[in-house]
N, C-alpha and C. Protein backbone atom coordinates (compact mmCIF):
# COMPACT_ATOMS: atom_id res chain seq x y z
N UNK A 1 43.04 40.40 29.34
CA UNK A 1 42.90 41.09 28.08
C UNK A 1 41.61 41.90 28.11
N UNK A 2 41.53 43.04 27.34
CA UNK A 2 40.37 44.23 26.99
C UNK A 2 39.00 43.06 26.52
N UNK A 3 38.13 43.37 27.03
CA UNK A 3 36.74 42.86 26.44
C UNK A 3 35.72 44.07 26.42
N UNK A 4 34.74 43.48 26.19
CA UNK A 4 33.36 44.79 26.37
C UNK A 4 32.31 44.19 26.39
N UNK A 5 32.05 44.36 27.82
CA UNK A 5 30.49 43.98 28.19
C UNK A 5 29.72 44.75 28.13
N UNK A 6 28.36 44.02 27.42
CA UNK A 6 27.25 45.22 27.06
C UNK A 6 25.83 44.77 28.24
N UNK A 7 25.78 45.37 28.52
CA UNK A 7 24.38 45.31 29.69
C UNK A 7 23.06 45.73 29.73
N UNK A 8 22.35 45.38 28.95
CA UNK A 8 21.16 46.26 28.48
C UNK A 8 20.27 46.46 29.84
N UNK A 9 20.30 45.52 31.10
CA UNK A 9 19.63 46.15 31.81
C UNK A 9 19.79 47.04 32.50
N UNK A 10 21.17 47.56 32.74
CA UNK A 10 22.00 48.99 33.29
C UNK A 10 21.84 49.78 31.88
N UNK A 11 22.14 49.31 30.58
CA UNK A 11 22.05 50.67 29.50
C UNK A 11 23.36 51.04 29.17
N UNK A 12 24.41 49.83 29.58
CA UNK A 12 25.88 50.34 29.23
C UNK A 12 26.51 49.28 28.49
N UNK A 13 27.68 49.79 28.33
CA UNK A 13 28.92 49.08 27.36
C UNK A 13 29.71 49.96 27.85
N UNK A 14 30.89 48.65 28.83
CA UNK A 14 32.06 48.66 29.17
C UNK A 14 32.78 48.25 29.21
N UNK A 15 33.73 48.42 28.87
CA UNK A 15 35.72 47.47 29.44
C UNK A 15 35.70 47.06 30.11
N UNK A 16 35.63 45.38 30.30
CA UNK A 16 36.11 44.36 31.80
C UNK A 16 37.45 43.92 30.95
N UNK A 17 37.83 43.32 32.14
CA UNK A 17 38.93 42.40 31.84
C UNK A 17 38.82 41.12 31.74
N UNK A 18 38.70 40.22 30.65
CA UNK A 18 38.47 38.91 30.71
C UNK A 18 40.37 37.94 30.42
N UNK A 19 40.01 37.20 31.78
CA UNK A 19 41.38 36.63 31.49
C UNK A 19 41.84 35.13 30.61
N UNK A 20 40.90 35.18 29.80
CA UNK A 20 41.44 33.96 28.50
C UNK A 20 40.63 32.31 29.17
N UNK A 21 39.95 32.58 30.05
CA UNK A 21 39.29 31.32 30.63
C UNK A 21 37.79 31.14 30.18
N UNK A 22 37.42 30.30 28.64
CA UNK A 22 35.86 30.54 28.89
C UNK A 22 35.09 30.30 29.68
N UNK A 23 35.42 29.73 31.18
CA UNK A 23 34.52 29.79 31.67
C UNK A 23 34.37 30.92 32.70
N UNK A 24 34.77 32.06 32.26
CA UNK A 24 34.72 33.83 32.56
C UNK A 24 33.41 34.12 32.04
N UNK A 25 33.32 33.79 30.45
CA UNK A 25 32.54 34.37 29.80
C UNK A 25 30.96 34.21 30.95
N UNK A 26 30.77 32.27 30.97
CA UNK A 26 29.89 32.36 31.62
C UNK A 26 29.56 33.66 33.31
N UNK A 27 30.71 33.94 33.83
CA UNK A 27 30.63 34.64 35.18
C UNK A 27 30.51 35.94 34.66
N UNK A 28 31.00 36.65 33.41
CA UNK A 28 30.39 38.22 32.91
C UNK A 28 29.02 38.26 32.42
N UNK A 29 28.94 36.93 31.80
CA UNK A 29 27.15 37.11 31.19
C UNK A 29 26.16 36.58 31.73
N UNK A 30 26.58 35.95 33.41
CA UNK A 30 25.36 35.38 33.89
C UNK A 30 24.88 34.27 33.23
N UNK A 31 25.08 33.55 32.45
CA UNK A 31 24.93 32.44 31.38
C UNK A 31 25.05 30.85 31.73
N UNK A 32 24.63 30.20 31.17
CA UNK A 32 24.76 28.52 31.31
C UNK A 32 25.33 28.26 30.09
N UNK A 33 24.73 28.37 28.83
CA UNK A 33 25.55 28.23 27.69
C UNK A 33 25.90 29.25 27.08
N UNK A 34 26.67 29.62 26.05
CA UNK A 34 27.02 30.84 25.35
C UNK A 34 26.63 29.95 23.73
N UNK A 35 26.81 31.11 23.01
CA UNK A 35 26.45 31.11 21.51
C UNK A 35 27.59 32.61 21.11
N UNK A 36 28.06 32.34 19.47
CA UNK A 36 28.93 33.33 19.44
C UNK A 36 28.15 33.77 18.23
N UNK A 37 27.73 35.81 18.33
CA UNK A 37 27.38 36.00 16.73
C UNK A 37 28.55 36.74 16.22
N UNK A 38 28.95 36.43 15.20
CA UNK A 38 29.89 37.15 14.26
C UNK A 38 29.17 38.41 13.65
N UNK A 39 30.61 39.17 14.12
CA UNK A 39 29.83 40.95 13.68
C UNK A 39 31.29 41.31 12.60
N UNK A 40 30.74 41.80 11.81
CA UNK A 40 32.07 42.66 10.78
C UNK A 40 33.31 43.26 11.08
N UNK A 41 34.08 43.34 12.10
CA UNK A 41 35.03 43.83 12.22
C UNK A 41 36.06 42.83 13.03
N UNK A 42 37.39 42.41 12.32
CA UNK A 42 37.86 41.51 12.19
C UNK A 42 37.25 40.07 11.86
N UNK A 43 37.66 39.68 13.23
CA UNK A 43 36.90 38.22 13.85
C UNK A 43 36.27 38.74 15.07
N UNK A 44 35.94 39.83 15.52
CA UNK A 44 35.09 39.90 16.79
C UNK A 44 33.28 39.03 16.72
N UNK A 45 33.35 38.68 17.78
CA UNK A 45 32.06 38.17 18.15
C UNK A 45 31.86 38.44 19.15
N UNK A 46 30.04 38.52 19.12
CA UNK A 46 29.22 38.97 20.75
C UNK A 46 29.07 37.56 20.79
N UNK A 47 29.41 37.18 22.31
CA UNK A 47 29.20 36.20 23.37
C UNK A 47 28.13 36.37 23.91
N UNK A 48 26.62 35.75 23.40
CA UNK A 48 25.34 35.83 24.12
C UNK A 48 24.99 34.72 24.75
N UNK A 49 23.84 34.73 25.55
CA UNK A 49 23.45 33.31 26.08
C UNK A 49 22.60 32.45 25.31
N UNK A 50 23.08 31.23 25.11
CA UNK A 50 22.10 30.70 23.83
C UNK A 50 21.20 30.14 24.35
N UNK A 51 20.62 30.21 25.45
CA UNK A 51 18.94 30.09 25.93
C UNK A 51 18.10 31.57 26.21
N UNK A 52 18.83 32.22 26.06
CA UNK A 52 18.22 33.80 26.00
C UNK A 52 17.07 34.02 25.83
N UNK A 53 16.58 33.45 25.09
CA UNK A 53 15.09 33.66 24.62
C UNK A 53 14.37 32.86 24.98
N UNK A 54 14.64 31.97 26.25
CA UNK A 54 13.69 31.05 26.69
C UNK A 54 14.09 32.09 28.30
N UNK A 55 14.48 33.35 28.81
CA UNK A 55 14.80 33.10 29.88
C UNK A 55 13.58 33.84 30.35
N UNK A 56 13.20 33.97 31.86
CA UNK A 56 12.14 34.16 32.56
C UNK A 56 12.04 35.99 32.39
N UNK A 57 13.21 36.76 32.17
CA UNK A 57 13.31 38.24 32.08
C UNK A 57 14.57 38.25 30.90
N UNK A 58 13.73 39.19 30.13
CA UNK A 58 14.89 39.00 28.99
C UNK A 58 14.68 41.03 28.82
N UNK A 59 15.87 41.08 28.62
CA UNK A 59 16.57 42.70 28.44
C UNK A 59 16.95 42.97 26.64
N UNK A 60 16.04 43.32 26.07
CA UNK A 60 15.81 43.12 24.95
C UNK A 60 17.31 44.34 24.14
N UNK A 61 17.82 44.43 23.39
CA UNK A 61 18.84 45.07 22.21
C UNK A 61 18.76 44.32 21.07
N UNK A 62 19.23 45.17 20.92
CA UNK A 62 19.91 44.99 19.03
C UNK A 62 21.41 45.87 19.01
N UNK A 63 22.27 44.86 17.85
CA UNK A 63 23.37 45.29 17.49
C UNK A 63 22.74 45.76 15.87
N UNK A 64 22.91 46.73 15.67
CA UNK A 64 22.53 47.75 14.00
C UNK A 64 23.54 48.09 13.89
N UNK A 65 24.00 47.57 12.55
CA UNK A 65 24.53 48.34 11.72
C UNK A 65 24.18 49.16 10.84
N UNK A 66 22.61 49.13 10.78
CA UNK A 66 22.24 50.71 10.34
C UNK A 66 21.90 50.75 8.28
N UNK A 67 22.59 49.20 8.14
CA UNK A 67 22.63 49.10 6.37
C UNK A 67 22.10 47.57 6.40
N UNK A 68 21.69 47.03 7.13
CA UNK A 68 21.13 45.70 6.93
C UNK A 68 20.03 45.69 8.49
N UNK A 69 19.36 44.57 8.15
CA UNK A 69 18.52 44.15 9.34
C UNK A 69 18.92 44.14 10.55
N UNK A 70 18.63 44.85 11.92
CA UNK A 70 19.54 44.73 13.41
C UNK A 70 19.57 42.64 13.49
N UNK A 71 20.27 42.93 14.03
CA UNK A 71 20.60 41.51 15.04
C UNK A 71 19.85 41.40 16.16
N UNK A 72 18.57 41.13 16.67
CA UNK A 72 18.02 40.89 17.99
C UNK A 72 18.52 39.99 18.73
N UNK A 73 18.90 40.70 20.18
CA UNK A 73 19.97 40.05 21.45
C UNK A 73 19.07 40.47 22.50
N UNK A 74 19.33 39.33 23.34
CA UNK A 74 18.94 39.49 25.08
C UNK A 74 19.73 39.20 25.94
N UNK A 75 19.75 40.35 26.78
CA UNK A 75 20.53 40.12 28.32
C UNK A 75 22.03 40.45 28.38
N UNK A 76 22.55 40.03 29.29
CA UNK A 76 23.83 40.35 28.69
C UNK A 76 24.59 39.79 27.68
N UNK A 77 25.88 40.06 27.26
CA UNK A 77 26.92 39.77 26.11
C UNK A 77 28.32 40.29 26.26
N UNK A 78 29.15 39.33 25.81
CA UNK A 78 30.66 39.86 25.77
C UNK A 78 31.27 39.77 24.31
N UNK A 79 31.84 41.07 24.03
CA UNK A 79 32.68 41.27 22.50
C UNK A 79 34.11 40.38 23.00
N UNK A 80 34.65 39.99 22.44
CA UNK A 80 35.88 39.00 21.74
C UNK A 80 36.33 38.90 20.44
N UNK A 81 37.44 38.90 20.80
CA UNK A 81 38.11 39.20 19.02
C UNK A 81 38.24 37.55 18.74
N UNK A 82 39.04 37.22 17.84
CA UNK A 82 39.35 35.80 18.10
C UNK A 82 40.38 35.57 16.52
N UNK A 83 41.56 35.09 16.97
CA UNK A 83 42.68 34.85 16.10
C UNK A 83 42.53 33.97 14.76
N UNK A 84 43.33 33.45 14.30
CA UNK A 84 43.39 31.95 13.29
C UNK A 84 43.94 31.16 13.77
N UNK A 85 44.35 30.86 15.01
CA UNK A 85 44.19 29.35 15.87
C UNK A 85 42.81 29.93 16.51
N UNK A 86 41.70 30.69 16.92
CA UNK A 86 40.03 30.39 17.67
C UNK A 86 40.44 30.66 19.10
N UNK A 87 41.77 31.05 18.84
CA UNK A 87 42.01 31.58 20.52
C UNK A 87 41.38 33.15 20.64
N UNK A 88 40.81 33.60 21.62
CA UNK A 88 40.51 34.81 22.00
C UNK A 88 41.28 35.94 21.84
N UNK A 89 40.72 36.91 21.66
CA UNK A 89 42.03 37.87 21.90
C UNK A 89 41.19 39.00 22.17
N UNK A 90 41.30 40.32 22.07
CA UNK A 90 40.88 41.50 22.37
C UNK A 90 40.41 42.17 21.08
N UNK A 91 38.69 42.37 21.14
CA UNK A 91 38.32 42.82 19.83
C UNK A 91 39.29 43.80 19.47
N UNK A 92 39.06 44.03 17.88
CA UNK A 92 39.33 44.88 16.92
C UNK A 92 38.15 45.97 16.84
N UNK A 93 36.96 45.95 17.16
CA UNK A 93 36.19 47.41 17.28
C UNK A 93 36.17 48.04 18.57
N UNK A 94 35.90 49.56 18.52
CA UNK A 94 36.65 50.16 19.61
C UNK A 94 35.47 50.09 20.47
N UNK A 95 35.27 50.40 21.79
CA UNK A 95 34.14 50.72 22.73
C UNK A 95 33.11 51.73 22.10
N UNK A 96 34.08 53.29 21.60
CA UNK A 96 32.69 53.97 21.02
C UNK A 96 32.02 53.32 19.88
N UNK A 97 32.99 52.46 19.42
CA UNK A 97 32.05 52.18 17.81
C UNK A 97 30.85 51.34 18.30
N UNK A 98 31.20 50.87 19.19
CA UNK A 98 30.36 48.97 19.26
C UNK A 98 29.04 50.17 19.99
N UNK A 99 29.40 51.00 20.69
CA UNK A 99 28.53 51.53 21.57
C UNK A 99 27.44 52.62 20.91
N UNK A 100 28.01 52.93 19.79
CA UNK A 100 27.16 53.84 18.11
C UNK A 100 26.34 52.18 18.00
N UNK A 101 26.85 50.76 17.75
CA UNK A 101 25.99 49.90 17.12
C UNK A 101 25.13 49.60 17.90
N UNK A 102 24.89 49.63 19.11
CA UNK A 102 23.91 49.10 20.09
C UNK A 102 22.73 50.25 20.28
N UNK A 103 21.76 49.65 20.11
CA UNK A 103 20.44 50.61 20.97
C UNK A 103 19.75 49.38 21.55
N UNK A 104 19.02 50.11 22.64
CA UNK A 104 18.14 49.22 23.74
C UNK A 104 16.74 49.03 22.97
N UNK A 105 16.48 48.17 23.06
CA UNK A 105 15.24 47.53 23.27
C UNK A 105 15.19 47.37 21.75
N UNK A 106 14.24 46.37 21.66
CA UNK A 106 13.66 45.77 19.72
C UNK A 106 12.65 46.42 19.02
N UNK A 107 13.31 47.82 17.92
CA UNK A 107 12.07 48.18 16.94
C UNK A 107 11.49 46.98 16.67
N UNK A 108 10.71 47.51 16.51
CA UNK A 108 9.35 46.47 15.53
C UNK A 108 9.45 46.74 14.15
């Protein structure tokens, strides 16, 4: 299924293919644990690493929406939609949109 990995230390957001196994998520985000933040469109959530902020090099973003406070994120992350059984599925926001919400690195 469609996912979108965002990479702040390359500077991109792209289409992988994640095949319904969480333990993918860990092999796209480089990760030991994951944490899910809920973003406004459907049920999509960014898949971050939930020790992120303890890690030795952290690749600083934000997800803005531009009408409330950014979301501060590190390192990599994977978008996921996710149903009403919590099964995965393929977000509901498109690549350009998610890719308008992201800028690199943390205003102050």
């Amino acid at each position: 299924m469609k996912a979108f990995l965002i990479d702040p230390e390359l500077r991109v957001v792209k289409e992988v293919e994640y095949n319904g196994d969480y333990r993918e998520i860990y092999t796209l985000t480089g990760c030991k644990t994951f944490d899910v933040v809920g973003i406004p469109f459907g049920h999509d959530g960014i898949y971050v690493d939930d020790e992120g902020l303890y890690a030795d090099v952290m690749h600083k973003w934000e997800f803005n929406l531009h009408h409330q406070p950014p979301i501060k994120l590190v390192n990599k992350a994977l978008v996921l939609g996710c149903d009403e059984n919590g099964d995965s599925i393929e977000p509901v926001i498109s690549l350009d949109l998610l890719e308008h919400f992201v800028t690199w690195g943390w205003k102050e």
